[in-house]
PDB file of N, CA and C in Angstrom:
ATOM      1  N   UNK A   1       4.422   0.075  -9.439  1.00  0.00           N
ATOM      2  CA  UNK A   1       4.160  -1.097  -8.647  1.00  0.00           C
ATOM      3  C   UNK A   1       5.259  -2.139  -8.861  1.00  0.00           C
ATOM      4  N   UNK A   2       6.480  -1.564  -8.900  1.00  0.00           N
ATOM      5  CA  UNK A   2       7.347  -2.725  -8.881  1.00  0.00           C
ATOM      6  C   UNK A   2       7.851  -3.158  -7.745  1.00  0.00           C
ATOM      7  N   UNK A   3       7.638  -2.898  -6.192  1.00  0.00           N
ATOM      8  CA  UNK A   3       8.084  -3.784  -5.264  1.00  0.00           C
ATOM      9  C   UNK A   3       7.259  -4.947  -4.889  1.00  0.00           C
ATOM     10  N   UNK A   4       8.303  -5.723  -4.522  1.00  0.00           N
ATOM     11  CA  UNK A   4       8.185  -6.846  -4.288  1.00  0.00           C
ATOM     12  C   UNK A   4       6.971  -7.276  -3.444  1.00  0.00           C
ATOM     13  N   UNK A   5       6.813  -6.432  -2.845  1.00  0.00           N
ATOM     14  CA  UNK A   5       5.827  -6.887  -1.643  1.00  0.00           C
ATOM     15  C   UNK A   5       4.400  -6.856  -2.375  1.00  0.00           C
ATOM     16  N   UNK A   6       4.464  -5.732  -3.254  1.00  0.00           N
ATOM     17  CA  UNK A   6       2.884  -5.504  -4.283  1.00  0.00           C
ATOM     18  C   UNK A   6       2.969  -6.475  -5.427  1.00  0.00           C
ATOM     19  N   UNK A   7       3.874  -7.129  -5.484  1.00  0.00           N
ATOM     20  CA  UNK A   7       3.890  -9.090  -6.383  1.00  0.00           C
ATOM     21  C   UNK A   7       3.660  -9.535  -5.925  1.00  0.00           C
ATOM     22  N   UNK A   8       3.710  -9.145  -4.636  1.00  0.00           N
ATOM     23  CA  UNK A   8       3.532 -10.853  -3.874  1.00  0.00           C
ATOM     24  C   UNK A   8       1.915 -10.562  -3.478  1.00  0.00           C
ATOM     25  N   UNK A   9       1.352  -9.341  -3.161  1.00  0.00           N
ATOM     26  CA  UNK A   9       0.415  -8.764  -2.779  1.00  0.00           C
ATOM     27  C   UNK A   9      -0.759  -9.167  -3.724  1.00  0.00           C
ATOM     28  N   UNK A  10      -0.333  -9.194  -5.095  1.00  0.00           N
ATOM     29  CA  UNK A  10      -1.697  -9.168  -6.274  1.00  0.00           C
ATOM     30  C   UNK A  10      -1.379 -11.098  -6.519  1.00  0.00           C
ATOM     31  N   UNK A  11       0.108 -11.656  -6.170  1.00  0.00           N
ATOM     32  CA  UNK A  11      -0.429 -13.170  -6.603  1.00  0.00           C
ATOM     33  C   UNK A  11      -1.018 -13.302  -5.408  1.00  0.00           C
ATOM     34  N   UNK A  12      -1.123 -13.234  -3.765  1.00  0.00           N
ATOM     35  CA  UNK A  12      -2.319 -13.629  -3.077  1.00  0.00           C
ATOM     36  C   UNK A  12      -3.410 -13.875  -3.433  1.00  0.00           C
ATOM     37  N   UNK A  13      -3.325 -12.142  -3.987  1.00  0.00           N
ATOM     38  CA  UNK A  13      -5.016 -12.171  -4.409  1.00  0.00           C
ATOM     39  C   UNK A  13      -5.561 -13.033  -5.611  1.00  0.00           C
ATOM     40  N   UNK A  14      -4.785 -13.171  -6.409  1.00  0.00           N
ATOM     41  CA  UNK A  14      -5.297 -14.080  -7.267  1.00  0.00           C
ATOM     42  C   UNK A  14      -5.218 -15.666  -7.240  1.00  0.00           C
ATOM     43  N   UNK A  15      -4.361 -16.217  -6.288  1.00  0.00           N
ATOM     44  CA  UNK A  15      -4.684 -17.392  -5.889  1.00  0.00           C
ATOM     45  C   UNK A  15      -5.565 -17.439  -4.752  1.00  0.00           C
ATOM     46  N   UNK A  16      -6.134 -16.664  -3.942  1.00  0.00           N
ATOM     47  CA  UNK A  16      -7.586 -16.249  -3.041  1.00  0.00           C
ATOM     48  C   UNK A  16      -8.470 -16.462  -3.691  1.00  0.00           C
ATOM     49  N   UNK A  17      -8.809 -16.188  -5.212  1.00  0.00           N
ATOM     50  CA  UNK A  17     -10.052 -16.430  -5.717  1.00  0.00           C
ATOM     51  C   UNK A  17     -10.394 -17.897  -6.224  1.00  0.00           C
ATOM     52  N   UNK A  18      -8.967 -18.145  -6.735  1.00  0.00           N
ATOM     53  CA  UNK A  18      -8.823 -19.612  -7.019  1.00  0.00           C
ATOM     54  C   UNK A  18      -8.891 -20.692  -5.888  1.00  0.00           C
ATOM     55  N   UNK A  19      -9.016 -20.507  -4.677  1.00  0.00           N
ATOM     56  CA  UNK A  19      -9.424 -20.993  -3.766  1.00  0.00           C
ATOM     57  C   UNK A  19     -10.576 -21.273  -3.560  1.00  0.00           C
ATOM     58  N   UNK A  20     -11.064 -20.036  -3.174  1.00  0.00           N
ATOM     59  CA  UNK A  20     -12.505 -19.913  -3.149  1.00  0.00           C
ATOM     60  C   UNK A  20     -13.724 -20.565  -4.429  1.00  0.00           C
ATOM     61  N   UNK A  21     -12.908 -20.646  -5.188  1.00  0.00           N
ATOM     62  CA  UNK A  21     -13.827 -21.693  -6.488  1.00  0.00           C
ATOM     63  C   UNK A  21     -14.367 -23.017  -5.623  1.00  0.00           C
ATOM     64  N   UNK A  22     -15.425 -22.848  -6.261  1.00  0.00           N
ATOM     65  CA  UNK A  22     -16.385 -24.297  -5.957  1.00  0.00           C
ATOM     66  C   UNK A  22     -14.970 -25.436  -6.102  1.00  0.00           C
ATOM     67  N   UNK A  23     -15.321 -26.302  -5.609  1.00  0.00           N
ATOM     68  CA  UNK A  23     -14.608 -27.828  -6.172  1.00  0.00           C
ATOM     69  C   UNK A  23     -13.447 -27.891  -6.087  1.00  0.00           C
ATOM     70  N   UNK A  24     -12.266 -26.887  -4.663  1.00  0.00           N
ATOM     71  CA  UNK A  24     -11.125 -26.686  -4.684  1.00  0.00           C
ATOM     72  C   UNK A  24     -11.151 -27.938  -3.434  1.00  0.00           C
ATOM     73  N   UNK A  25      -9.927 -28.639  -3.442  1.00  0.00           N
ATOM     74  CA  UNK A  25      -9.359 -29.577  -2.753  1.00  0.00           C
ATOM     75  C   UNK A  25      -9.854 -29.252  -1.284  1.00  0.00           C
ATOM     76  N   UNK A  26     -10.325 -30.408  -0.723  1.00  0.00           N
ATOM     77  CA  UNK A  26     -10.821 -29.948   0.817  1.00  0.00           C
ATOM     78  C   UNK A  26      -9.147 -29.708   2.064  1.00  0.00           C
ATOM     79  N   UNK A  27      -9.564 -28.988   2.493  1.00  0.00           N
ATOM     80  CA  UNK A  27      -8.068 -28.488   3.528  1.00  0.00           C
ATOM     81  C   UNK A  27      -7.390 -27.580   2.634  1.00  0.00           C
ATOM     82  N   UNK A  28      -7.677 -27.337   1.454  1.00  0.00           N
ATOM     83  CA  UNK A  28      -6.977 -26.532   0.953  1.00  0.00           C
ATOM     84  C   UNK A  28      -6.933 -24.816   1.277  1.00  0.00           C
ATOM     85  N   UNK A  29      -8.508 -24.181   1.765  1.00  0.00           N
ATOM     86  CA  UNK A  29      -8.595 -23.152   2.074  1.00  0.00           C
ATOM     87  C   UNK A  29      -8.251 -23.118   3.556  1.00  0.00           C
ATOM     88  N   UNK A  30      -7.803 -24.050   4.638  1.00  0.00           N
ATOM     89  CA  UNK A  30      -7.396 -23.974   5.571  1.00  0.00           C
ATOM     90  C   UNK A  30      -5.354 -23.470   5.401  1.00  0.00           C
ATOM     91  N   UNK A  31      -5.048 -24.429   4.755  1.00  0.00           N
ATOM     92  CA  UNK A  31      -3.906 -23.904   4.627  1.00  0.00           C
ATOM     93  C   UNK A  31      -3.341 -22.750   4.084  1.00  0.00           C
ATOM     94  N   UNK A  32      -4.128 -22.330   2.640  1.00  0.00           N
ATOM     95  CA  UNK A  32      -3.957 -21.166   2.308  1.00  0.00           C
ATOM     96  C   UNK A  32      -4.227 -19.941   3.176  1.00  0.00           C
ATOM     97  N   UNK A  33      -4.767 -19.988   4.308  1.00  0.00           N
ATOM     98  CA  UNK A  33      -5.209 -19.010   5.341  1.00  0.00           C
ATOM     99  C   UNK A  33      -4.030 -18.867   6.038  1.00  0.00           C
ATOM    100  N   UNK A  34      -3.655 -20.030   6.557  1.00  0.00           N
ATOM    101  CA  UNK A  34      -2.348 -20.252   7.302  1.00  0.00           C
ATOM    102  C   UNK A  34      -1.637 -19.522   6.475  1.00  0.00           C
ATOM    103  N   UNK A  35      -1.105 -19.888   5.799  1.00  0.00           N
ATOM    104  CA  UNK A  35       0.214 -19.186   4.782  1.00  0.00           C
ATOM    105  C   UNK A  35       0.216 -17.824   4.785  1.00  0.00           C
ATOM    106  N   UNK A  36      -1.374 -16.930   4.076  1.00  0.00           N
ATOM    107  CA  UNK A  36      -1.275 -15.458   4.398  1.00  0.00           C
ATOM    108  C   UNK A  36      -1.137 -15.132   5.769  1.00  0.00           C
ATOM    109  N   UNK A  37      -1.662 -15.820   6.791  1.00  0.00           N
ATOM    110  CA  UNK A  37      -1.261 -15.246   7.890  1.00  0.00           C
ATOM    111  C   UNK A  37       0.201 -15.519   8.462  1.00  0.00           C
ATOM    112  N   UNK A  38       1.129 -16.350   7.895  1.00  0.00           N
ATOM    113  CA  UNK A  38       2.166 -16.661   8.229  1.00  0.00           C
ATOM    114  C   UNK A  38       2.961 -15.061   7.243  1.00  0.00           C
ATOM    115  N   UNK A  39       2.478 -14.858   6.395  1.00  0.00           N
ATOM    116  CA  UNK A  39       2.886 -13.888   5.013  1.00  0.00           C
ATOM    117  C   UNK A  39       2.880 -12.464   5.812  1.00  0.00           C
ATOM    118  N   UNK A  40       1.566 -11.891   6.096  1.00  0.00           N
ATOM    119  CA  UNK A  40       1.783 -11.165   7.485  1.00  0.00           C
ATOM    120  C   UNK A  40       2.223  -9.660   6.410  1.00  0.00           C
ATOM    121  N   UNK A  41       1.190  -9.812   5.335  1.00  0.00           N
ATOM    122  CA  UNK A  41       1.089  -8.415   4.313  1.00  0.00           C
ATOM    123  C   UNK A  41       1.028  -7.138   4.817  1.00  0.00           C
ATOM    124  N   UNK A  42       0.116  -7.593   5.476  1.00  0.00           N
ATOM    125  CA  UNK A  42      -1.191  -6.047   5.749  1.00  0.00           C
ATOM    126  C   UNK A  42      -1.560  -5.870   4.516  1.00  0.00           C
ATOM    127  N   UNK A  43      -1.682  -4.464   4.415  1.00  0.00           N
ATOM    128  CA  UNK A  43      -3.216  -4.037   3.579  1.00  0.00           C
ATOM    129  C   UNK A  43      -1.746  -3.266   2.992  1.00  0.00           C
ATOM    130  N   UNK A  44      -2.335  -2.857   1.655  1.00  0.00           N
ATOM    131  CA  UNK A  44      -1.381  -2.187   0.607  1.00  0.00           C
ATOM    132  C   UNK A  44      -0.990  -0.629   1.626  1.00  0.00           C
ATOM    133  N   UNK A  45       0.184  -0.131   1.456  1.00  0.00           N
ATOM    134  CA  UNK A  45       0.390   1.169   1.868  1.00  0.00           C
ATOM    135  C   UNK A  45      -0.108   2.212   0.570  1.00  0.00           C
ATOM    136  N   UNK A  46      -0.760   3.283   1.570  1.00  0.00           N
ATOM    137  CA  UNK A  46      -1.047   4.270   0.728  1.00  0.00           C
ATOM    138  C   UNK A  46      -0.444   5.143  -0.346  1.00  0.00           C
ATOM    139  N   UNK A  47      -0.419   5.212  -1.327  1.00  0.00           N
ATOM    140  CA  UNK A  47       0.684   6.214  -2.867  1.00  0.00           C
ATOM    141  C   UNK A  47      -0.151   7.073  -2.516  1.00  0.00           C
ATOM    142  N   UNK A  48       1.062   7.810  -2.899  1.00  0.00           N
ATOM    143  CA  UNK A  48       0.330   9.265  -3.942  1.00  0.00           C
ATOM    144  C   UNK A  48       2.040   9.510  -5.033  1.00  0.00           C
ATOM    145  N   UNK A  49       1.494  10.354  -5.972  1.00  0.00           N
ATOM    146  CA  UNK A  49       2.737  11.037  -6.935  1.00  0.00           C
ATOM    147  C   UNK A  49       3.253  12.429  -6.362  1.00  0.00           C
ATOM    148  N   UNK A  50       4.473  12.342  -6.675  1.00  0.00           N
ATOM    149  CA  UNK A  50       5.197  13.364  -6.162  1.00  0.00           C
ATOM    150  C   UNK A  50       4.971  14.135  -7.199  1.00  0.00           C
ATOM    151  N   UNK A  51       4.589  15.532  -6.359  1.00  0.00           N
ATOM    152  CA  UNK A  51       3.952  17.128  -6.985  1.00  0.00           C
ATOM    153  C   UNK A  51       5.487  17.497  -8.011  1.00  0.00           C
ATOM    154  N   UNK A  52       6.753  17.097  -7.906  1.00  0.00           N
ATOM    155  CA  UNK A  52       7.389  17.704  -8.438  1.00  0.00           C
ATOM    156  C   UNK A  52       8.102  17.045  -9.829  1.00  0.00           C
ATOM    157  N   UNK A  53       8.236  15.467  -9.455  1.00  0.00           N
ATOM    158  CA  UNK A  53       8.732  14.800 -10.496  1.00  0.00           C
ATOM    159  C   UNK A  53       7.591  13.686 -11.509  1.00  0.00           C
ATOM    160  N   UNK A  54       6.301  13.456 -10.798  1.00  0.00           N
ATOM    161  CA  UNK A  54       5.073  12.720 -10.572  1.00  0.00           C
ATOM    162  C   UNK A  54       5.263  11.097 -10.346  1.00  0.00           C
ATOM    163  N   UNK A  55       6.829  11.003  -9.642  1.00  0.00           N
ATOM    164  CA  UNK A  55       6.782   9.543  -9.635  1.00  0.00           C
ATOM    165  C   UNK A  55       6.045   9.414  -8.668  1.00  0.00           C
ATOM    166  N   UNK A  56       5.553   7.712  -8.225  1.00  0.00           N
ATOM    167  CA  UNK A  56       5.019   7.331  -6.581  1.00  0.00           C
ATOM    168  C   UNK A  56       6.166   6.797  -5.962  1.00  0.00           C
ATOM    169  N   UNK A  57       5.055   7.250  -4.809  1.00  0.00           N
ATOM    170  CA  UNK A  57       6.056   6.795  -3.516  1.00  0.00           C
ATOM    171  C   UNK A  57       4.768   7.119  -2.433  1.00  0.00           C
ATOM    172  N   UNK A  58       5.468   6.837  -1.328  1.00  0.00           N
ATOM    173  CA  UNK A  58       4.342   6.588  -0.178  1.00  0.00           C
ATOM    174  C   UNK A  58       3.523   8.004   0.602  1.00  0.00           C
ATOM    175  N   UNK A  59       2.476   7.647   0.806  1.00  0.00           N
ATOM    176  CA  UNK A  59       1.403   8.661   1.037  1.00  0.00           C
ATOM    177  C   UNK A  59       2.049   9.514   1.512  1.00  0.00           C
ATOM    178  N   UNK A  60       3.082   8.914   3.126  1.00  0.00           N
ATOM    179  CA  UNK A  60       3.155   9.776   4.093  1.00  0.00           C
ATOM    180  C   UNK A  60       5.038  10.520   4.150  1.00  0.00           C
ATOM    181  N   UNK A  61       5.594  10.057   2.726  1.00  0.00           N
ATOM    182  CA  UNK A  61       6.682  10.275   2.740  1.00  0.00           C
ATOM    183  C   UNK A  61       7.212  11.533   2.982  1.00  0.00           C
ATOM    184  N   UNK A  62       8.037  12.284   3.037  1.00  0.00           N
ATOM    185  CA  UNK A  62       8.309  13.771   3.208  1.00  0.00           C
ATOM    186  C   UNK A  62       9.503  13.742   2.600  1.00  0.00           C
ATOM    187  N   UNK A  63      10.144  12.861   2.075  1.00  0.00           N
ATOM    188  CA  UNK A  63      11.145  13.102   1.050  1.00  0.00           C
ATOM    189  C   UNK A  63      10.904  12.256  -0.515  1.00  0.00           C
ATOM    190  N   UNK A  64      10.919  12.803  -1.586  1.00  0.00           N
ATOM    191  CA  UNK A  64      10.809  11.823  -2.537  1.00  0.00           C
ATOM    192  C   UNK A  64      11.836  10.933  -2.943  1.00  0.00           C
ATOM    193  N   UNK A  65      11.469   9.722  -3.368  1.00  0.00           N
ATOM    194  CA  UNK A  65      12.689   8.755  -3.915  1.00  0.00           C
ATOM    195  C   UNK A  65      13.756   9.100  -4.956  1.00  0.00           C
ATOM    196  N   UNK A  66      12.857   9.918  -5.461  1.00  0.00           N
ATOM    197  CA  UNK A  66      13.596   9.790  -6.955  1.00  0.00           C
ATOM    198  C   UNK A  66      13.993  11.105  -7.285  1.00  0.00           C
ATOM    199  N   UNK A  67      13.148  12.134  -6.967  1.00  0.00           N
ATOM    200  CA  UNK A  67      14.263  13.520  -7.138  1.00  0.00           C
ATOM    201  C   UNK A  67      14.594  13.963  -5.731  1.00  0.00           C
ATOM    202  N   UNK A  68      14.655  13.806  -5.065  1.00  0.00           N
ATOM    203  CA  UNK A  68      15.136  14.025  -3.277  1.00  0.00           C
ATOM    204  C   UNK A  68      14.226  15.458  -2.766  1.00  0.00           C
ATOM    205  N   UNK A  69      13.270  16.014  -3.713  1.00  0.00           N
ATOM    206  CA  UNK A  69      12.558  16.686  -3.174  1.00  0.00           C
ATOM    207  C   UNK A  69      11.471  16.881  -1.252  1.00  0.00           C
ATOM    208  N   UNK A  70      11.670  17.909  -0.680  1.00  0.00           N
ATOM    209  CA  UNK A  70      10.998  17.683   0.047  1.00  0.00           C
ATOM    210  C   UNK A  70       9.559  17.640   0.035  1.00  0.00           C
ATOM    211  N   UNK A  71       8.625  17.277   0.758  1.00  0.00           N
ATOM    212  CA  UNK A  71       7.287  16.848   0.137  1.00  0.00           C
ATOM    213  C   UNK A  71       6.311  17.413   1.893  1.00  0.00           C
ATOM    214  N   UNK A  72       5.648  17.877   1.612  1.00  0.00           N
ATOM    215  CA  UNK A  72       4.451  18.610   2.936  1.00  0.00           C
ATOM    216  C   UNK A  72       3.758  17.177   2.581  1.00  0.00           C
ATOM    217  N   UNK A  73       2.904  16.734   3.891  1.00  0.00           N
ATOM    218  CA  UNK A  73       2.004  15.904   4.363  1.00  0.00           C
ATOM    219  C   UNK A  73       0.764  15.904   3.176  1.00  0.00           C
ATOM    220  N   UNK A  74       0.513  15.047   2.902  1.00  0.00           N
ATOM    221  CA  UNK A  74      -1.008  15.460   2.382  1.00  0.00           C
ATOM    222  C   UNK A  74      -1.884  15.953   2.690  1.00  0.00           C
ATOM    223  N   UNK A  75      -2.953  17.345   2.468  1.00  0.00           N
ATOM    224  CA  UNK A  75      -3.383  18.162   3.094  1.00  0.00           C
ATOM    225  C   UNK A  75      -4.693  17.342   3.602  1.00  0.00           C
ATOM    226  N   UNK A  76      -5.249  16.344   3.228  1.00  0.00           N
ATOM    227  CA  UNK A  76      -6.247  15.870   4.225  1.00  0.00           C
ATOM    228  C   UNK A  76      -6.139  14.972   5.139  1.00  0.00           C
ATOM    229  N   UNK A  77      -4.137  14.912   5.777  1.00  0.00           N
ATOM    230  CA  UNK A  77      -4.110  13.882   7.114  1.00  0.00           C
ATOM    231  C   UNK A  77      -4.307  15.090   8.372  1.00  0.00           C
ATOM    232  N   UNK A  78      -4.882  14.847   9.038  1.00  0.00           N
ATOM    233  CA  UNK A  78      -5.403  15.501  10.048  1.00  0.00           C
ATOM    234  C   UNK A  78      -4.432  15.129  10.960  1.00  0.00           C
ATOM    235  N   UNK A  79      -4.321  16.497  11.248  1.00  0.00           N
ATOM    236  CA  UNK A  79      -3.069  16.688  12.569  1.00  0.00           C
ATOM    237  C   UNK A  79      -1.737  16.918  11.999  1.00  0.00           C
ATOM    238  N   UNK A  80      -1.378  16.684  10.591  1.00  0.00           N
ATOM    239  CA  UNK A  80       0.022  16.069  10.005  1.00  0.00           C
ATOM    240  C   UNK A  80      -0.182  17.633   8.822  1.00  0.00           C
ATOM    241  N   UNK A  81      -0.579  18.413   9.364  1.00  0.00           N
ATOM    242  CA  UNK A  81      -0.248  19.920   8.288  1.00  0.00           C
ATOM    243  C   UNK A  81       0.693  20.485   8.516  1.00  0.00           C
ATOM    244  N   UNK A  82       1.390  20.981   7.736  1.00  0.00           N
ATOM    245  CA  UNK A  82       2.810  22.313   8.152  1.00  0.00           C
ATOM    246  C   UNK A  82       2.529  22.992   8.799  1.00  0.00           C
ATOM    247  N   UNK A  83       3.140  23.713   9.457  1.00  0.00           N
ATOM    248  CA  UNK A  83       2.854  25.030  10.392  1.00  0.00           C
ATOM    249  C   UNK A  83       2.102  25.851   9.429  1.00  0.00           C
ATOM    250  N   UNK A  84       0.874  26.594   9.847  1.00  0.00           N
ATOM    251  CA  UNK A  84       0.310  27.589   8.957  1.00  0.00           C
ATOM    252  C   UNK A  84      -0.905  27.343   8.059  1.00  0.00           C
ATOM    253  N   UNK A  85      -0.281  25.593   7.659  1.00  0.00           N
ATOM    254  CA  UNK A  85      -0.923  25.068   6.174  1.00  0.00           C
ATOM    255  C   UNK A  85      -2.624  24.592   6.753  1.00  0.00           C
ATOM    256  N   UNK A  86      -3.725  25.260   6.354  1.00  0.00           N
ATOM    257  CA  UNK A  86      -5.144  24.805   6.950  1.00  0.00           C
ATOM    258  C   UNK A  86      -5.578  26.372   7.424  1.00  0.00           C
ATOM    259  N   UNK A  87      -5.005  27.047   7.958  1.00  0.00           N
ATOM    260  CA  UNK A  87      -5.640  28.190   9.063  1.00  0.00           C
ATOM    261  C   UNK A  87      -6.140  29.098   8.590  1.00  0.00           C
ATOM    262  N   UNK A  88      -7.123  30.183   9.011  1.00  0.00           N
ATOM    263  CA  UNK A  88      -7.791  30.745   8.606  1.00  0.00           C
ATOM    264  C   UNK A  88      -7.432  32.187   8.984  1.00  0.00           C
ATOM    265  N   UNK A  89      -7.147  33.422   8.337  1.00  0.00           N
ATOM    266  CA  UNK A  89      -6.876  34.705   8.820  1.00  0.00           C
ATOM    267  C   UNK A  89      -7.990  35.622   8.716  1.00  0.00           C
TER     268      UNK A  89
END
């Protein structure tokens, strides 16, 4: 979890709760709304570890970062299997 975007991702969240505390400055949870929506995150992207080296990297990657391995879909995205990979003989 060292990119940047998943720092910036977990201090949201933890100044979100500190918001939400009783007795926080009035207008304050208005602006903080503004800001994440100006911030414009989304929702965390999906990991998984690579089968060959076990670093992470992204769910849907097909190449790994770090040993340049190629990588098949994860077998439970539907529609996104290798030729072959699922079928029944």
């Amino acid at each position: 979890m060292n990119e940047a975007s998943d720092v910036l991702r977990d201090a949201v969240e933890r100044v979100d709760m500190l918001v939400a505390t009783p007795g926080a400055p009035a207008g304050l949870r208005e602006a903080w709304d503004g800001l994440t929506v100006a911030l414009a995150l989304g929702p965390r992207p999906q990991r998984r570890e690579c089968p060959f080296c076990g670093k992470p990297g992204m769910r849907a990657a097909t190449l790994c970062g770090y040993c340049w391995r190629a990588l098949l879909p994860p077998a439970d995205d539907a529609g996104s299997r290798a030729p072959g990979e699922g079928t029944s003989k």
